[in-house]
C-alpha atoms as a PDB file:
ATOM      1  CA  UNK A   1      -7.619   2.287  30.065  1.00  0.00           C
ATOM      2  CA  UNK A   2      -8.675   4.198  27.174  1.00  0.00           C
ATOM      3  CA  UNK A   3     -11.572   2.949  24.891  1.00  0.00           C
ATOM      4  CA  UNK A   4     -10.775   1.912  21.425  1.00  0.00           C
ATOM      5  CA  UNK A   5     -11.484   4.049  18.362  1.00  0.00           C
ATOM      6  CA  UNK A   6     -15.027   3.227  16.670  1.00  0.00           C
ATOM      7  CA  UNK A   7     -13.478   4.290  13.267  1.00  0.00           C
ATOM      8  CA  UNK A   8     -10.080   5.115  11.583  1.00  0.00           C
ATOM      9  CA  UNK A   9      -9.005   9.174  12.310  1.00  0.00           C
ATOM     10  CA  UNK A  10      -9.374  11.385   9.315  1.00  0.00           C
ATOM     11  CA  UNK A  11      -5.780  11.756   8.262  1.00  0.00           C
ATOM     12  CA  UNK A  12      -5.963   7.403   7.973  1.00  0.00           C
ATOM     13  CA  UNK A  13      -9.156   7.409   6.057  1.00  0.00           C
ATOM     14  CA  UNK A  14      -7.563   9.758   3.932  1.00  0.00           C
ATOM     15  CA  UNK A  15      -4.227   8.768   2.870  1.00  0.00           C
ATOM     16  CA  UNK A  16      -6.154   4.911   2.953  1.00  0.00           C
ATOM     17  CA  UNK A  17      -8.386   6.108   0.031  1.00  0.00           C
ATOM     18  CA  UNK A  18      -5.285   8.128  -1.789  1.00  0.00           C
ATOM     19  CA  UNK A  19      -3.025   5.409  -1.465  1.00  0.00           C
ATOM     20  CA  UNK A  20      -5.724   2.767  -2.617  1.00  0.00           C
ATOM     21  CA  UNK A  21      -6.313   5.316  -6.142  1.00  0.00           C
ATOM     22  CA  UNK A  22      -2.349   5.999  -6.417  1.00  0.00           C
ATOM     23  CA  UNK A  23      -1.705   2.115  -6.185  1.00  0.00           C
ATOM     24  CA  UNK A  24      -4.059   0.692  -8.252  1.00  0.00           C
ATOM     25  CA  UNK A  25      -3.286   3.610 -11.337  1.00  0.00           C
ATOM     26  CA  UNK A  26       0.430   2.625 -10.663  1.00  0.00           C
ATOM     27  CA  UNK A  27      -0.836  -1.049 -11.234  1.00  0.00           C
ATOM     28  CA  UNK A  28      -2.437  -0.274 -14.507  1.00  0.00           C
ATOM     29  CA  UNK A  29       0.339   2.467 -15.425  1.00  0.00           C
ATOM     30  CA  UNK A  30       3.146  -0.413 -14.995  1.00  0.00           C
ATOM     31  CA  UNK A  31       1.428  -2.961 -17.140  1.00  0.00           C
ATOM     32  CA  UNK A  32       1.105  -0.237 -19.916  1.00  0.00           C
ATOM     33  CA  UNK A  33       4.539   0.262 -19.433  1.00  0.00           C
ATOM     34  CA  UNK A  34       5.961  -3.147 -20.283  1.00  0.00           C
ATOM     35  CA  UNK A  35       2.945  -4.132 -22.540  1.00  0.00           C
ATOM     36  CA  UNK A  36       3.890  -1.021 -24.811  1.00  0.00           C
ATOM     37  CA  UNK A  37       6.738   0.242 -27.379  1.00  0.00           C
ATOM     38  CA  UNK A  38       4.360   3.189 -28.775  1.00  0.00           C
ATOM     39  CA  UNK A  39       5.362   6.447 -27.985  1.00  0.00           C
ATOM     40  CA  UNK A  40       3.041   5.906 -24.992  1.00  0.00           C
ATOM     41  CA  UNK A  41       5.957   4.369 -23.231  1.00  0.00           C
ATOM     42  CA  UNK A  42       8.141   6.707 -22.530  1.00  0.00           C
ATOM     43  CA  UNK A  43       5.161   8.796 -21.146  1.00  0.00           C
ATOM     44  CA  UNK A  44       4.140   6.170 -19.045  1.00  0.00           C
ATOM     45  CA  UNK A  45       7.596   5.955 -17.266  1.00  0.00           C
ATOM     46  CA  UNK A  46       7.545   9.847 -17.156  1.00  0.00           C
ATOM     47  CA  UNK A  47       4.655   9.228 -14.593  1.00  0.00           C
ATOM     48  CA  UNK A  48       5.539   5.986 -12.857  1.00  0.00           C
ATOM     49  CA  UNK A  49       8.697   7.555 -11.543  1.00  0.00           C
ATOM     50  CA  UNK A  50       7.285  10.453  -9.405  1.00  0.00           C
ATOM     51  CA  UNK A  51       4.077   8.760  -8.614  1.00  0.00           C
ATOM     52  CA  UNK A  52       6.253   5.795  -7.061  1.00  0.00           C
ATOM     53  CA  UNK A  53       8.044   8.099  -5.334  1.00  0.00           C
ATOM     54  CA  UNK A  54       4.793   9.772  -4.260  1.00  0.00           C
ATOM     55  CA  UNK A  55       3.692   6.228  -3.064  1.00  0.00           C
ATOM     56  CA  UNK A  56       7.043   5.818  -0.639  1.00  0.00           C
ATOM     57  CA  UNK A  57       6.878   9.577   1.052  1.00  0.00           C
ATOM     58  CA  UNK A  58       2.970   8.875   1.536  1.00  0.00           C
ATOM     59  CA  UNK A  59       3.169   5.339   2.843  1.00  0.00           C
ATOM     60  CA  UNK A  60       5.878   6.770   5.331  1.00  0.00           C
ATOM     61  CA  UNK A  61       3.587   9.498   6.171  1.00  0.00           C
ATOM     62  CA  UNK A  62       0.376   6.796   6.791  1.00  0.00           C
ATOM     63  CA  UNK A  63       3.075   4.354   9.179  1.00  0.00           C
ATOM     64  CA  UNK A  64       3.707   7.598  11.066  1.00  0.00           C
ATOM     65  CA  UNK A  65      -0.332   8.436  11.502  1.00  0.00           C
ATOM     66  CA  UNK A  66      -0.848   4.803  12.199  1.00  0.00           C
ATOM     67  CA  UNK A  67       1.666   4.566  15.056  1.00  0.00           C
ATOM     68  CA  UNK A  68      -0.014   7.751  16.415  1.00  0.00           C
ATOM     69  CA  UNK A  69      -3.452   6.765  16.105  1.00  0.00           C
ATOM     70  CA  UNK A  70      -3.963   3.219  17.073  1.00  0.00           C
ATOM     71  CA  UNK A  71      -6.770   1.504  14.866  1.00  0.00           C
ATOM     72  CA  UNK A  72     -10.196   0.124  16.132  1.00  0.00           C
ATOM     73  CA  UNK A  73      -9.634  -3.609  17.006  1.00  0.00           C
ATOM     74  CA  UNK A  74     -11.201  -6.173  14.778  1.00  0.00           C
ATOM     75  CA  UNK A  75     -15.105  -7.576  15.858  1.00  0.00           C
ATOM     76  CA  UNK A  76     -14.474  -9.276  19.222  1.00  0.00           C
ATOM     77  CA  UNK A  77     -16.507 -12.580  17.351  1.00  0.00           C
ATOM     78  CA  UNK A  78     -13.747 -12.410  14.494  1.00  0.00           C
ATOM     79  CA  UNK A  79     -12.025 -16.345  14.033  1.00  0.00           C
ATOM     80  CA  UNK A  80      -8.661 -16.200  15.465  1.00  0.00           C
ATOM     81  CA  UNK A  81      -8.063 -17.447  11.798  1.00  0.00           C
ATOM     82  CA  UNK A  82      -9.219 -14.477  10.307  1.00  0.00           C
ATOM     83  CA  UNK A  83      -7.386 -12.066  12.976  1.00  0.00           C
ATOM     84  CA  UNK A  84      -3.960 -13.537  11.591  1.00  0.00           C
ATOM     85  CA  UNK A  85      -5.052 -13.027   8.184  1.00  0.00           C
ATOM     86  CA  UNK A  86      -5.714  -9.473   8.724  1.00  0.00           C
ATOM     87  CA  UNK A  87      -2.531  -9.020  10.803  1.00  0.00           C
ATOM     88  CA  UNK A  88      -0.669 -10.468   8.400  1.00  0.00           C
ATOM     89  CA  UNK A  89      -1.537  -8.790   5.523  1.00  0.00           C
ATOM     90  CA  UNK A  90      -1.614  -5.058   6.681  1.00  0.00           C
ATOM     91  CA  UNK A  91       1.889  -5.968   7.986  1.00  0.00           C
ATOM     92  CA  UNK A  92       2.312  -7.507   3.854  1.00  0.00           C
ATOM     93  CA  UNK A  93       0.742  -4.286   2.240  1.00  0.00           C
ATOM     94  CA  UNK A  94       2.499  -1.816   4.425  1.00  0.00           C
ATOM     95  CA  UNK A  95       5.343  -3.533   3.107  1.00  0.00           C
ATOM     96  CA  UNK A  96       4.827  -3.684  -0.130  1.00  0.00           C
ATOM     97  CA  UNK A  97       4.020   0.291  -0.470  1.00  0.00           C
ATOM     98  CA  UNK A  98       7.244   0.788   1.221  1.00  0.00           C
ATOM     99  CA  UNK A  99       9.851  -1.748  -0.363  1.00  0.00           C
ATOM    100  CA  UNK A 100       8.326  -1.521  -4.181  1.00  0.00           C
ATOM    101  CA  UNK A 101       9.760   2.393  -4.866  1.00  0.00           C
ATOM    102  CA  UNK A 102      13.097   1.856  -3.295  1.00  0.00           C
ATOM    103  CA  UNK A 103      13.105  -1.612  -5.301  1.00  0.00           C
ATOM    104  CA  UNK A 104      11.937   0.611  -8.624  1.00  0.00           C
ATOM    105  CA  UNK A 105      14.616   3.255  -7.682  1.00  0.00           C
ATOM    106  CA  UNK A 106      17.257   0.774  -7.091  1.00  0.00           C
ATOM    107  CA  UNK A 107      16.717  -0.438 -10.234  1.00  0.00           C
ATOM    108  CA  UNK A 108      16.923   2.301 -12.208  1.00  0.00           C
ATOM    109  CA  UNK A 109      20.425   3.287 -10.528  1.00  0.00           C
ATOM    110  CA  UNK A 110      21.665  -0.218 -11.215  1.00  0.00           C
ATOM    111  CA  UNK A 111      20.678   0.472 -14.743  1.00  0.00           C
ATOM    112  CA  UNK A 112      22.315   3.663 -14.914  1.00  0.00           C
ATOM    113  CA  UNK A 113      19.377   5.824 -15.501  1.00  0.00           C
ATOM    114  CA  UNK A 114      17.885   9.027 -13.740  1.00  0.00           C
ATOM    115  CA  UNK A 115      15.478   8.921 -11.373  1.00  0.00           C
ATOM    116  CA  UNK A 116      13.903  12.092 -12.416  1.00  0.00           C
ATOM    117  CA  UNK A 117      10.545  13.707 -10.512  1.00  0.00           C
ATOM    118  CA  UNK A 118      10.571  16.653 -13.110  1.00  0.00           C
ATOM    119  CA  UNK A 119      12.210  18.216 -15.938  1.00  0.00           C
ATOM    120  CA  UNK A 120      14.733  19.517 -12.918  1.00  0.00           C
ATOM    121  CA  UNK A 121      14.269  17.246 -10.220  1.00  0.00           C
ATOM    122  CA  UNK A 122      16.656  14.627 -10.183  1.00  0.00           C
ATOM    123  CA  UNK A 123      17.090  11.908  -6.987  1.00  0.00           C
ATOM    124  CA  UNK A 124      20.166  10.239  -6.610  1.00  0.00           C
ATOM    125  CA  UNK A 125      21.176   7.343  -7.477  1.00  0.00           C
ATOM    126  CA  UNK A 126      20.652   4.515  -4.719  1.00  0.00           C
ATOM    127  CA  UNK A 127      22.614   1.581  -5.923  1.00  0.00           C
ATOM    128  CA  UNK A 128      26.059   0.940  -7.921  1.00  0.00           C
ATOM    129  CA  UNK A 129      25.770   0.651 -12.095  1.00  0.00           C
ATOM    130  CA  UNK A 130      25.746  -2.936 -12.570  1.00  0.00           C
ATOM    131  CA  UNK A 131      23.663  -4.788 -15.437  1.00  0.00           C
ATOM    132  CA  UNK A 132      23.173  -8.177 -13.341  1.00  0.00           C
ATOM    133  CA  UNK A 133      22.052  -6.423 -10.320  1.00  0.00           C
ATOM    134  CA  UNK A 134      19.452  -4.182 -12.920  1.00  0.00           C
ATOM    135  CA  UNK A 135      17.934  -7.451 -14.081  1.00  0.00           C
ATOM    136  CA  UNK A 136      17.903  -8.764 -10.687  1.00  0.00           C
ATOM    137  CA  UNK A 137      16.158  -5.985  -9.388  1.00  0.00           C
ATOM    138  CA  UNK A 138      13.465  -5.750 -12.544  1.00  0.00           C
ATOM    139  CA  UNK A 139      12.702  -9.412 -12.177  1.00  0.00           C
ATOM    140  CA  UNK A 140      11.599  -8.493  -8.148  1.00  0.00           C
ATOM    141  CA  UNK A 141      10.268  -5.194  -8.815  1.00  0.00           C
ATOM    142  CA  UNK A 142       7.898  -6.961 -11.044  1.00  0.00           C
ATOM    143  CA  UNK A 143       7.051 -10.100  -8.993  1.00  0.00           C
ATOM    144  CA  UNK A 144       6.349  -7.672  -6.278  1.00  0.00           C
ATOM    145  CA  UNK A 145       4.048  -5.697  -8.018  1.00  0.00           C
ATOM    146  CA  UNK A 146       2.383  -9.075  -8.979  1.00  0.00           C
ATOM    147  CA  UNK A 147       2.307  -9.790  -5.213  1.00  0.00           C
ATOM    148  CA  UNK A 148       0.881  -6.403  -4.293  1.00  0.00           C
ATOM    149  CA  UNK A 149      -1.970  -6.784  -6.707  1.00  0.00           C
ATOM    150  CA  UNK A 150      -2.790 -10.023  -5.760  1.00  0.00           C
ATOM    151  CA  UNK A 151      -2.786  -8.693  -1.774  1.00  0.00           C
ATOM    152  CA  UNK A 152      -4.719  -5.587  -2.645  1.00  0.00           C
ATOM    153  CA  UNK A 153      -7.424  -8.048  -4.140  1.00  0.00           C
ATOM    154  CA  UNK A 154      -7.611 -10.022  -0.724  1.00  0.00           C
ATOM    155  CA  UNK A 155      -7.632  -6.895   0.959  1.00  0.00           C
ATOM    156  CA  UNK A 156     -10.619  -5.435  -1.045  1.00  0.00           C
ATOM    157  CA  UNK A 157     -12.209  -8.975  -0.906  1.00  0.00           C
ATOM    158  CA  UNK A 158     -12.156  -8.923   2.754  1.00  0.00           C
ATOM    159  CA  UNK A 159     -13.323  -5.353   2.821  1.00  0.00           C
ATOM    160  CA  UNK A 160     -16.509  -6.469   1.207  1.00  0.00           C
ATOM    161  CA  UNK A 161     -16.695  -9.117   3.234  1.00  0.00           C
ATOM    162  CA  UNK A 162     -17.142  -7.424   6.689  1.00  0.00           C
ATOM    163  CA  UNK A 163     -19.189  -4.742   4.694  1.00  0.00           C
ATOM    164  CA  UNK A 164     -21.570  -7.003   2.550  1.00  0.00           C
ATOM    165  CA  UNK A 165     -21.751 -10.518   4.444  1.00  0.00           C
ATOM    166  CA  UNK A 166     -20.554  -9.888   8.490  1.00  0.00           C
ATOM    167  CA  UNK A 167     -22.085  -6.012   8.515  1.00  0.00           C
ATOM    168  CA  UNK A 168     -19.760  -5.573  11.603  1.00  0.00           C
ATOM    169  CA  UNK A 169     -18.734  -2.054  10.976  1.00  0.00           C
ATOM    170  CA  UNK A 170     -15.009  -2.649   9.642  1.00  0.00           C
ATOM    171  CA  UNK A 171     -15.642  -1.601   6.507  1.00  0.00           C
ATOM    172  CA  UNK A 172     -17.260   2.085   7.810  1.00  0.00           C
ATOM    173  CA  UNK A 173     -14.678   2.227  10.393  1.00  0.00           C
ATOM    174  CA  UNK A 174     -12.777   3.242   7.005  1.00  0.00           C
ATOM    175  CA  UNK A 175     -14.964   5.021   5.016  1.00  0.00           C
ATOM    176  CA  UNK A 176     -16.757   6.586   7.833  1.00  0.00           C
ATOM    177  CA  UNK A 177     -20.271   5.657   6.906  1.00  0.00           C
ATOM    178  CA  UNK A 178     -22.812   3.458   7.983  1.00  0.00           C
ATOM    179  CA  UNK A 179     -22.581   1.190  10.652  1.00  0.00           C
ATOM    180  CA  UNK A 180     -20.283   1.408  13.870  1.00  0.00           C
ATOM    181  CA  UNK A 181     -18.630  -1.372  15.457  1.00  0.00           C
ATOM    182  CA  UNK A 182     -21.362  -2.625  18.819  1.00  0.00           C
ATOM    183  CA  UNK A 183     -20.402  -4.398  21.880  1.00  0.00           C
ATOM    184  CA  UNK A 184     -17.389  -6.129  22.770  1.00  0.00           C
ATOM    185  CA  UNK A 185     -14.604  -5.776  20.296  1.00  0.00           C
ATOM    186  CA  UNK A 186     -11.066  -7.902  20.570  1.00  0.00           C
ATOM    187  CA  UNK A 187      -8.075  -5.141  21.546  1.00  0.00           C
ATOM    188  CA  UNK A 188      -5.339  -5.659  18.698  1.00  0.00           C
ATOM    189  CA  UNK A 189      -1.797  -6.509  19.974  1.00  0.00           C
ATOM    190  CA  UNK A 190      -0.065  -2.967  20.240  1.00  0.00           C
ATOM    191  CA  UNK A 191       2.103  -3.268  17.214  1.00  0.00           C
ATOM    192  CA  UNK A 192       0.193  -5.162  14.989  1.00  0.00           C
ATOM    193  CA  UNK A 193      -1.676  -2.647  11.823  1.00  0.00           C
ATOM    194  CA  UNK A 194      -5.057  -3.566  10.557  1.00  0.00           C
ATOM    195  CA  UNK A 195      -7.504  -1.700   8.589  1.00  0.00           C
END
């Protein structure tokens, strides 16, 4: 049997921090969208479109690095409780980075409008004109951005948890600096992500 990773591989620490800096500006960029009718608005959509798009090819790319690269397992002390928690919501924000765009794309096809990346890059349309389905589909784009905020704020929570109160090396199995994970350490169940 192989021993476990001490820290994350490059490529994850990488596309981790990225991701982290493209969500949260896609956060802020969304609110500006619907809080604004200056001229600002269209601008702001001009960017949300290719940098949610850039959010779905990248989280894609991170599930493939992540299957490739197992993670280090959690602190071996950990609560069971707090095992689950993690589980569960790296399986939640995984999901979230992937179903948001194709939620954001659907709507815009329901809606009838173009999905473009640049002044000549156009994707296709993903679902069939229809205004119910475009309100539909607004209504849980935006509850799920509400949900992936909320998730990202456990997530950095618990981040500063392990790095401020436990000290177990979690938090610089990530960013790569400062202390290492020591002693026994839990194995994570194969298919189960954590970060």
């Amino acid at each position: 049997m192989t021993r476990a990773p001490a820290s994350f591989v490059w490529a994850a620490r990488a596309l981790h921090w990225l991701m982290a800096i493209l969500i949260v500006s896609m956060l802020f960029i969304g609110v500006g969208m619907v809080a604004s009718v200056s001229e600002r608005h269209a601008w702001l959509i001009a960017i949300h479109k290719p940098l949610g798009i850039a959010i779905l090819l990248l989280a894609i790319v991170r599930l493939i690095v992540r299957l490739r690269n197992p993670p280090p397992p959690l602190p071996d002390d950990l609560p069971a409780i707090q095992k689950i928690a993690a589980y569960a919501s790296h399986y939640l924000l995984y999901a979230l980075m992937l179903v948001i765009p194709l939620v954001g794309w659907a709507m815009l096809s329901a809606g009838g409008y173009p999905v473009m990346l640049s002044h000549s890059l156009r994707l296709p349309p993903i679902f069939p004109v229809s205004a119910t389905a475009f309100a539909i589909l607004r209504h849980t784009h935006a509850w799920l951005a509400m949900l992936l905020f909320l998730t990202f704020l456990a997530h950095l929570g618990a981040a500063l948890y392990h790095g401020l109160i436990r000290r177990d090396g979690v938090l610089s199995s990530m960013t790569g600096f400062g202390r290492k994970p020591e002693g026994n350490v839990a194995e994570p169940p194969p298919s189960l992500p954590q970060e």
